[in-house]
N, C-alpha and C. Protein backbone atom coordinates (compact mmCIF):
# COMPACT_ATOMS: atom_id res chain seq x y z
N UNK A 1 106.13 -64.49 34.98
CA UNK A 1 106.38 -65.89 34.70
C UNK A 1 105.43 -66.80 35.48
N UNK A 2 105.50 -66.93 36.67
CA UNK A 2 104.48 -67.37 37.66
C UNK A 2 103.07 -67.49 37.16
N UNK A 3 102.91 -66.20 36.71
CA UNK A 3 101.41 -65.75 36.46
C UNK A 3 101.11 -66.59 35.39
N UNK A 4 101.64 -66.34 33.91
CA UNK A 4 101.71 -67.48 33.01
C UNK A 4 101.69 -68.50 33.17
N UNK A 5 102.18 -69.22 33.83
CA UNK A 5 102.03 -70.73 34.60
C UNK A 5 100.82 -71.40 34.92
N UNK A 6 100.62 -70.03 35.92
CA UNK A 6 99.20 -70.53 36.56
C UNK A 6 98.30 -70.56 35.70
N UNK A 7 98.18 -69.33 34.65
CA UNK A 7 97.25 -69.72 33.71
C UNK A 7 97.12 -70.88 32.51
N UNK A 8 98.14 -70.93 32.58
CA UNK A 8 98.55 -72.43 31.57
C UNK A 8 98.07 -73.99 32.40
N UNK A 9 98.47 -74.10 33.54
CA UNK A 9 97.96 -74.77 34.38
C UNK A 9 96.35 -75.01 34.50
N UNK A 10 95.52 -73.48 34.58
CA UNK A 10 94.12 -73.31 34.70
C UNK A 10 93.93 -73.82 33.54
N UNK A 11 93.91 -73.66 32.71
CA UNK A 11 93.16 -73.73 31.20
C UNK A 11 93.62 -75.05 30.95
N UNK A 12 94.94 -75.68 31.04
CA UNK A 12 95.12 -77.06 31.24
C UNK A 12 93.82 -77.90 31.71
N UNK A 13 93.45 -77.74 33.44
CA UNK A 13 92.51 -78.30 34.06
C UNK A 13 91.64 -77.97 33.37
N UNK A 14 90.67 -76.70 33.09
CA UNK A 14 90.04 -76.99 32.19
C UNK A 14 89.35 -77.82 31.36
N UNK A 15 90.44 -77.72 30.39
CA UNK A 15 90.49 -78.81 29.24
C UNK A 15 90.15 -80.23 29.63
N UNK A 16 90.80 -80.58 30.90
CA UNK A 16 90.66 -82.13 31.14
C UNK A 16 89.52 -82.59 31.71
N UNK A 17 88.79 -81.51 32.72
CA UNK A 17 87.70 -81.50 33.12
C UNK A 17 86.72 -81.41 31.98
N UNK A 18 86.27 -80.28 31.55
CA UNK A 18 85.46 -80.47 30.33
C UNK A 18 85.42 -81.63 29.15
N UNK A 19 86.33 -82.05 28.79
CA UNK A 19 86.57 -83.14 27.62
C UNK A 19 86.47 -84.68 28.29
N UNK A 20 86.12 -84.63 29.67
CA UNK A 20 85.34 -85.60 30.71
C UNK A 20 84.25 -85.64 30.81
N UNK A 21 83.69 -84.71 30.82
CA UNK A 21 81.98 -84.45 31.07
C UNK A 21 81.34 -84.77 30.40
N UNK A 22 81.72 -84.87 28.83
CA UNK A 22 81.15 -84.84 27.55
C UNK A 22 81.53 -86.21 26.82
N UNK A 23 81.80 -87.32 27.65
CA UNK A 23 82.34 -88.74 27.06
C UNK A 23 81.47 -89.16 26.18
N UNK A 24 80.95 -89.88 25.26
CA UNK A 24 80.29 -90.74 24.44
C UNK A 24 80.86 -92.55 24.31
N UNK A 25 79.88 -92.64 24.48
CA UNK A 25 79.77 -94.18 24.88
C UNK A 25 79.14 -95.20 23.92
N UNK A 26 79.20 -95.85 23.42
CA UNK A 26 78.04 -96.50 22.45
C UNK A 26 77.47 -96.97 22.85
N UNK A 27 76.28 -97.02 22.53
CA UNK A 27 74.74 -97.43 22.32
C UNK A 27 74.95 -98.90 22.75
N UNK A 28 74.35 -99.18 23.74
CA UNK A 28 74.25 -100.80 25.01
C UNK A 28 72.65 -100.42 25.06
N UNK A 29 71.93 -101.74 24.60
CA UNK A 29 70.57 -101.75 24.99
C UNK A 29 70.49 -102.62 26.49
N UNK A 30 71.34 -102.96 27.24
CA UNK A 30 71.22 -103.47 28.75
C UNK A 30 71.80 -102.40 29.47
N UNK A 31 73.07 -101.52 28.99
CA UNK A 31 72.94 -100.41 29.38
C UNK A 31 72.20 -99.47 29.58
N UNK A 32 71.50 -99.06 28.57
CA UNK A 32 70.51 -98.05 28.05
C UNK A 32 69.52 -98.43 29.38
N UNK A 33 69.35 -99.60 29.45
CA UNK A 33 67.78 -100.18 30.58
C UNK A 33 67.99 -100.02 32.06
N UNK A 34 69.52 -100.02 32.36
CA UNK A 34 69.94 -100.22 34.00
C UNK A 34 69.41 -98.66 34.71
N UNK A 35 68.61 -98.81 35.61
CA UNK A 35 68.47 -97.83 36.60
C UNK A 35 69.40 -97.54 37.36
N UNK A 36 69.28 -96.38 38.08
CA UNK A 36 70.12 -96.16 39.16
C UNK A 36 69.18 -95.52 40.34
N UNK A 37 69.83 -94.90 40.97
CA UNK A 37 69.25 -94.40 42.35
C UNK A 37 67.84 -93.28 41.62
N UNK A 38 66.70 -93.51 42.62
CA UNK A 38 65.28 -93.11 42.43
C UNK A 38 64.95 -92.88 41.10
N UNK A 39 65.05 -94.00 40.11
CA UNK A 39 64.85 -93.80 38.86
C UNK A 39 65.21 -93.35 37.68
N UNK A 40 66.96 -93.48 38.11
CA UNK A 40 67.53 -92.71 36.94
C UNK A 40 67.85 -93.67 36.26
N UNK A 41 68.84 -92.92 35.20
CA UNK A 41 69.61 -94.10 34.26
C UNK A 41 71.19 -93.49 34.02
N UNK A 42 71.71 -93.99 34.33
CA UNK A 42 73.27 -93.66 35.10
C UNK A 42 74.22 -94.04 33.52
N UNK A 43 73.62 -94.00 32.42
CA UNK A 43 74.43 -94.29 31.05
C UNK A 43 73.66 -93.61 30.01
N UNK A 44 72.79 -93.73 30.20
CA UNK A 44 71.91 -92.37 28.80
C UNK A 44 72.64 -91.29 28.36
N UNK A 45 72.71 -90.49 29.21
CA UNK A 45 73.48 -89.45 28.82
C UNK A 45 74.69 -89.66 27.96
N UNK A 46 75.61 -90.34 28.55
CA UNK A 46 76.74 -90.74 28.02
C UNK A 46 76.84 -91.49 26.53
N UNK A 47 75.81 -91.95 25.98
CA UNK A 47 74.75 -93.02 24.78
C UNK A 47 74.62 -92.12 23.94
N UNK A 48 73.33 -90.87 24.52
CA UNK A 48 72.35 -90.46 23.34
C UNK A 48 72.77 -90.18 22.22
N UNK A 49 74.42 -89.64 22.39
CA UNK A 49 74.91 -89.36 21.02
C UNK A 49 75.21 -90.21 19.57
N UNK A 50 75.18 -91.25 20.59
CA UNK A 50 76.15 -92.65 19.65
C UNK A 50 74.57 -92.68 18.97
N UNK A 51 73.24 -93.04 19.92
CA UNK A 51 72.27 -93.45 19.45
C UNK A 51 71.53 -93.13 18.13
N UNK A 52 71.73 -91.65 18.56
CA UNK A 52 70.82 -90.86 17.39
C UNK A 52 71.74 -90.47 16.01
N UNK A 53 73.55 -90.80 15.98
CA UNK A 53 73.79 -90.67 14.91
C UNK A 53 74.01 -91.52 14.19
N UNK A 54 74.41 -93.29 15.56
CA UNK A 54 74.63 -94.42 14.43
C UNK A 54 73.37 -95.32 14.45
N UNK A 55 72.57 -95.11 14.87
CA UNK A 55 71.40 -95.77 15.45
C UNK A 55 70.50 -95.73 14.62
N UNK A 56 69.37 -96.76 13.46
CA UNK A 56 68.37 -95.93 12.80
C UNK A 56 66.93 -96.02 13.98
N UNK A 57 66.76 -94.96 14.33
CA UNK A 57 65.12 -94.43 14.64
C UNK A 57 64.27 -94.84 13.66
N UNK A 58 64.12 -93.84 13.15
CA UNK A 58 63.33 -93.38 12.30
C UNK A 58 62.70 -94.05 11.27
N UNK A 59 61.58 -94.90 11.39
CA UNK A 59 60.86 -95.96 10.67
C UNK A 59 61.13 -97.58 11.31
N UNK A 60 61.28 -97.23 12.83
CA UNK A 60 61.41 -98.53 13.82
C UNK A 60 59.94 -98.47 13.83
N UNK A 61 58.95 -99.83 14.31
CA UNK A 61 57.42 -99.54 14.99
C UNK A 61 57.98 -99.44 16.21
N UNK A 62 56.70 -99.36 16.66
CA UNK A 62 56.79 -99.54 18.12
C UNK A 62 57.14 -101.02 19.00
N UNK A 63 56.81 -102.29 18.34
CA UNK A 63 57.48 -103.52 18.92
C UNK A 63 59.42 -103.39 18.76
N UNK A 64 59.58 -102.96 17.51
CA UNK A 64 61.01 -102.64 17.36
C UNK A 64 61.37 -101.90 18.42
N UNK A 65 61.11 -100.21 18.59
CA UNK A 65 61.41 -99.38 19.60
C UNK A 65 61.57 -100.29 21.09
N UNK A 66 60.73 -100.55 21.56
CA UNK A 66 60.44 -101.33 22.80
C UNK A 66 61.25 -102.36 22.99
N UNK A 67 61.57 -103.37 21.66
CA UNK A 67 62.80 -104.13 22.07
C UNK A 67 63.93 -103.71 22.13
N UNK A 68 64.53 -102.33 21.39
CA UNK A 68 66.13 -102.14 21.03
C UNK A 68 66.03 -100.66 22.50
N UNK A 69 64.94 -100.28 22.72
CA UNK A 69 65.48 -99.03 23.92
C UNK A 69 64.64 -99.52 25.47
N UNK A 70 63.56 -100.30 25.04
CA UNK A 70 62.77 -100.66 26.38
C UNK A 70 61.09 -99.79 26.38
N UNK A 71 61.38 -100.19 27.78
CA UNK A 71 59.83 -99.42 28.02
C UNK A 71 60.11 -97.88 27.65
N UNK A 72 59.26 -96.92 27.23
CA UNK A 72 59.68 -95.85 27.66
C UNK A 72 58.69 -94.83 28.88
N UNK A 73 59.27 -94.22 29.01
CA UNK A 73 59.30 -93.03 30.39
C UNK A 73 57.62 -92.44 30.50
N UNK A 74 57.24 -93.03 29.43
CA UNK A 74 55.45 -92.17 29.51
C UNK A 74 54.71 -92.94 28.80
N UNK A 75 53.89 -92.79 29.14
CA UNK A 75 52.28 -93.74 28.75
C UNK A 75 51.23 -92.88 28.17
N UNK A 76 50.17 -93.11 26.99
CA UNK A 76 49.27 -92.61 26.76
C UNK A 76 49.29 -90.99 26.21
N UNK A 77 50.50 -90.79 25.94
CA UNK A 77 50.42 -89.08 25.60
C UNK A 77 49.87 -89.04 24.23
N UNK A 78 48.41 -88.15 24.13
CA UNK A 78 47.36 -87.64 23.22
C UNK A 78 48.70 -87.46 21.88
N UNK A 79 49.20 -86.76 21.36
CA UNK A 79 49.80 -86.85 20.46
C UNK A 79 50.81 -87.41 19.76
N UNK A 80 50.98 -89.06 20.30
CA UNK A 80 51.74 -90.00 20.15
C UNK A 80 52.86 -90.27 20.00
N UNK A 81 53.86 -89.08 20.71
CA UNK A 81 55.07 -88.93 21.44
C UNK A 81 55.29 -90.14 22.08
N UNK A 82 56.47 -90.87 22.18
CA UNK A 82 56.97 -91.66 23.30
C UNK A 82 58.51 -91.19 24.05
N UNK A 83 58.80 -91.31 25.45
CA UNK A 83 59.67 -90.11 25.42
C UNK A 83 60.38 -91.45 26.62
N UNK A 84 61.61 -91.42 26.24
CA UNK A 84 62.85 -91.50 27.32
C UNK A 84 63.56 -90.92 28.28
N UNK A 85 63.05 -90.90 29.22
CA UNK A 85 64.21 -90.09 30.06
C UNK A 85 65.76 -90.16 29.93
N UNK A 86 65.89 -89.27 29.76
CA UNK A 86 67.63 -89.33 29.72
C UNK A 86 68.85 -88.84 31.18
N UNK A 87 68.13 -87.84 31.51
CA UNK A 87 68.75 -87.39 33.03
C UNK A 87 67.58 -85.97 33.39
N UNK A 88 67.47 -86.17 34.82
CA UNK A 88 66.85 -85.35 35.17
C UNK A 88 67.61 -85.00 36.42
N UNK A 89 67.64 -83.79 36.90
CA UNK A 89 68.38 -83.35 37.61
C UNK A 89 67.26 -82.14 38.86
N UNK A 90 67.93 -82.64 39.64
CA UNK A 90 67.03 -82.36 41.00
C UNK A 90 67.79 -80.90 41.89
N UNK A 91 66.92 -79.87 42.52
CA UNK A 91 67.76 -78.98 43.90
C UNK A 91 67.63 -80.08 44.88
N UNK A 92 67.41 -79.05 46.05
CA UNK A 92 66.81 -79.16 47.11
C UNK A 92 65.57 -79.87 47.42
N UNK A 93 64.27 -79.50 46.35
CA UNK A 93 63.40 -80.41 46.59
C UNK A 93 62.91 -81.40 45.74
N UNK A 94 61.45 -81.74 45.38
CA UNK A 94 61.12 -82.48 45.08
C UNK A 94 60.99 -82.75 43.40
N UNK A 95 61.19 -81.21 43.12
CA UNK A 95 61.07 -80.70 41.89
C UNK A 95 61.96 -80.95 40.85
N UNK A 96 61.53 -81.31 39.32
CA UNK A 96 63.11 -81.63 38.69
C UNK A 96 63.67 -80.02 38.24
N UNK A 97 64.71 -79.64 37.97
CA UNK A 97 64.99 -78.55 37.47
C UNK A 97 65.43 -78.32 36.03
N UNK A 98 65.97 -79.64 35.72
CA UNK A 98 66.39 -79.81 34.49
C UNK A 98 66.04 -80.87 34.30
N UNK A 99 65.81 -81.31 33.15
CA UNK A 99 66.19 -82.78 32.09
C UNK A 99 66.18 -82.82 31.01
N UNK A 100 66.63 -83.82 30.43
CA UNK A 100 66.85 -84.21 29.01
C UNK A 100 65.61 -85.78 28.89
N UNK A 101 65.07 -85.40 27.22
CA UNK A 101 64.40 -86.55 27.37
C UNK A 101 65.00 -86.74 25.51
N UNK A 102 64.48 -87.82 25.29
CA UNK A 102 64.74 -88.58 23.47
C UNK A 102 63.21 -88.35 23.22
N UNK A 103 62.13 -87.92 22.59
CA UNK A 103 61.23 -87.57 22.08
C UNK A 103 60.72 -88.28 20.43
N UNK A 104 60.52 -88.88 20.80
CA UNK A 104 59.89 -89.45 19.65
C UNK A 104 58.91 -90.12 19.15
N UNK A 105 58.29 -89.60 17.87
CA UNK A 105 56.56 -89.51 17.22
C UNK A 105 56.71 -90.69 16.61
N UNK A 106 55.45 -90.70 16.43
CA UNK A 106 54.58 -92.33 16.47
C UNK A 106 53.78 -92.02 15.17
N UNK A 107 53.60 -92.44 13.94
CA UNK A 107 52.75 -92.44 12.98
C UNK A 107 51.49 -93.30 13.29
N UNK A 108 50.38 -92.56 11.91
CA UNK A 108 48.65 -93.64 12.73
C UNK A 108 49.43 -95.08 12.99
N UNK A 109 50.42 -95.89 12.14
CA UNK A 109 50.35 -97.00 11.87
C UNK A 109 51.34 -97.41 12.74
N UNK A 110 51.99 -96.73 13.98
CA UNK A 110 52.66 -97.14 14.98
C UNK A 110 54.38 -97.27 14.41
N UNK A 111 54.95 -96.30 13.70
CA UNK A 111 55.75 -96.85 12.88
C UNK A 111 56.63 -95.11 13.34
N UNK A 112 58.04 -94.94 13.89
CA UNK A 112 58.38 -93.86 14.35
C UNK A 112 58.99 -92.90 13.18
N UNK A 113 58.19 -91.73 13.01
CA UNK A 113 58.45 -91.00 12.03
C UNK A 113 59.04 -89.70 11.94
N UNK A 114 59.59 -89.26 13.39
CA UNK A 114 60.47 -88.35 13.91
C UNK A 114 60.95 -88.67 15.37
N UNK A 115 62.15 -88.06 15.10
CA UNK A 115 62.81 -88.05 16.91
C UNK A 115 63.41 -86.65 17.26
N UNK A 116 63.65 -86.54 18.72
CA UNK A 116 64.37 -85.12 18.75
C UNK A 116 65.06 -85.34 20.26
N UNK A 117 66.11 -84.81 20.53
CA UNK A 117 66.48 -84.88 22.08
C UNK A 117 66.24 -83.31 22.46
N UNK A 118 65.72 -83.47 23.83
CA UNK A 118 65.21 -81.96 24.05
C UNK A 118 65.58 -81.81 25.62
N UNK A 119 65.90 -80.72 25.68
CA UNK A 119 66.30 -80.07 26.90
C UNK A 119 64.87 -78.78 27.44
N UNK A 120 65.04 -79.62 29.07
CA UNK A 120 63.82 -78.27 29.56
C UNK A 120 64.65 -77.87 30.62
């Protein structure tokens, strides 16, 4: 009986923990922009979902992009990617170990013609 308990209990916590982690938030372009400590963004994560399913991308230019998400995270990349940081996650040192970025291509005519969220 006990034993059952406890496991009902565990898998309880669980549940409440996990179905926390994974909140979705809607899409705030003053949100989306607020930094946090050494360059993060302390609401992206919580966004990207709302963004990319109620959000249209895809055939924004680039003056559009820049007003509705901001600057983004990289400059000048040869194959006309523009990329958002979304969370990057740090050990011990200086190094990131993980992140998430929003990835998204740029046609000749500056006009966004794919997106992707990608995990390294």
């Amino acid at each position: 009986m006990f034993r059952l308990l406890s496991l009902t209990l565990l898998l309880a916590l669980w549940s409440v923990v996990n179905g926390c982690s994974e909140q979705e938030t809607k899409f705030d372009r003053h949100q989306w922009s607020t930094t946090g400590d050494i360059g993060s963004f302390p609401y992206r994560e919580q966004m990207i979902g709302d963004l990319v399913k109620h959000h249209q991308l895809k055939g924004l230019t680039y003056l559009q992009l820049i007003d509705s998400l901001g600057e983004p995270s990289n400059y000048g990349e040869p194959d006309g990617t523009i990329r958002y940081l979304i969370v990057e996650d740090f050990e011990s040192d200086i190094d990131p170990v993980h992140g998430k970025t929003l990835d998204l291509t740029l046609g000749p005519d500056s006009v966004v013609t794919s997106y992707e969220v990608s995990e390294w």
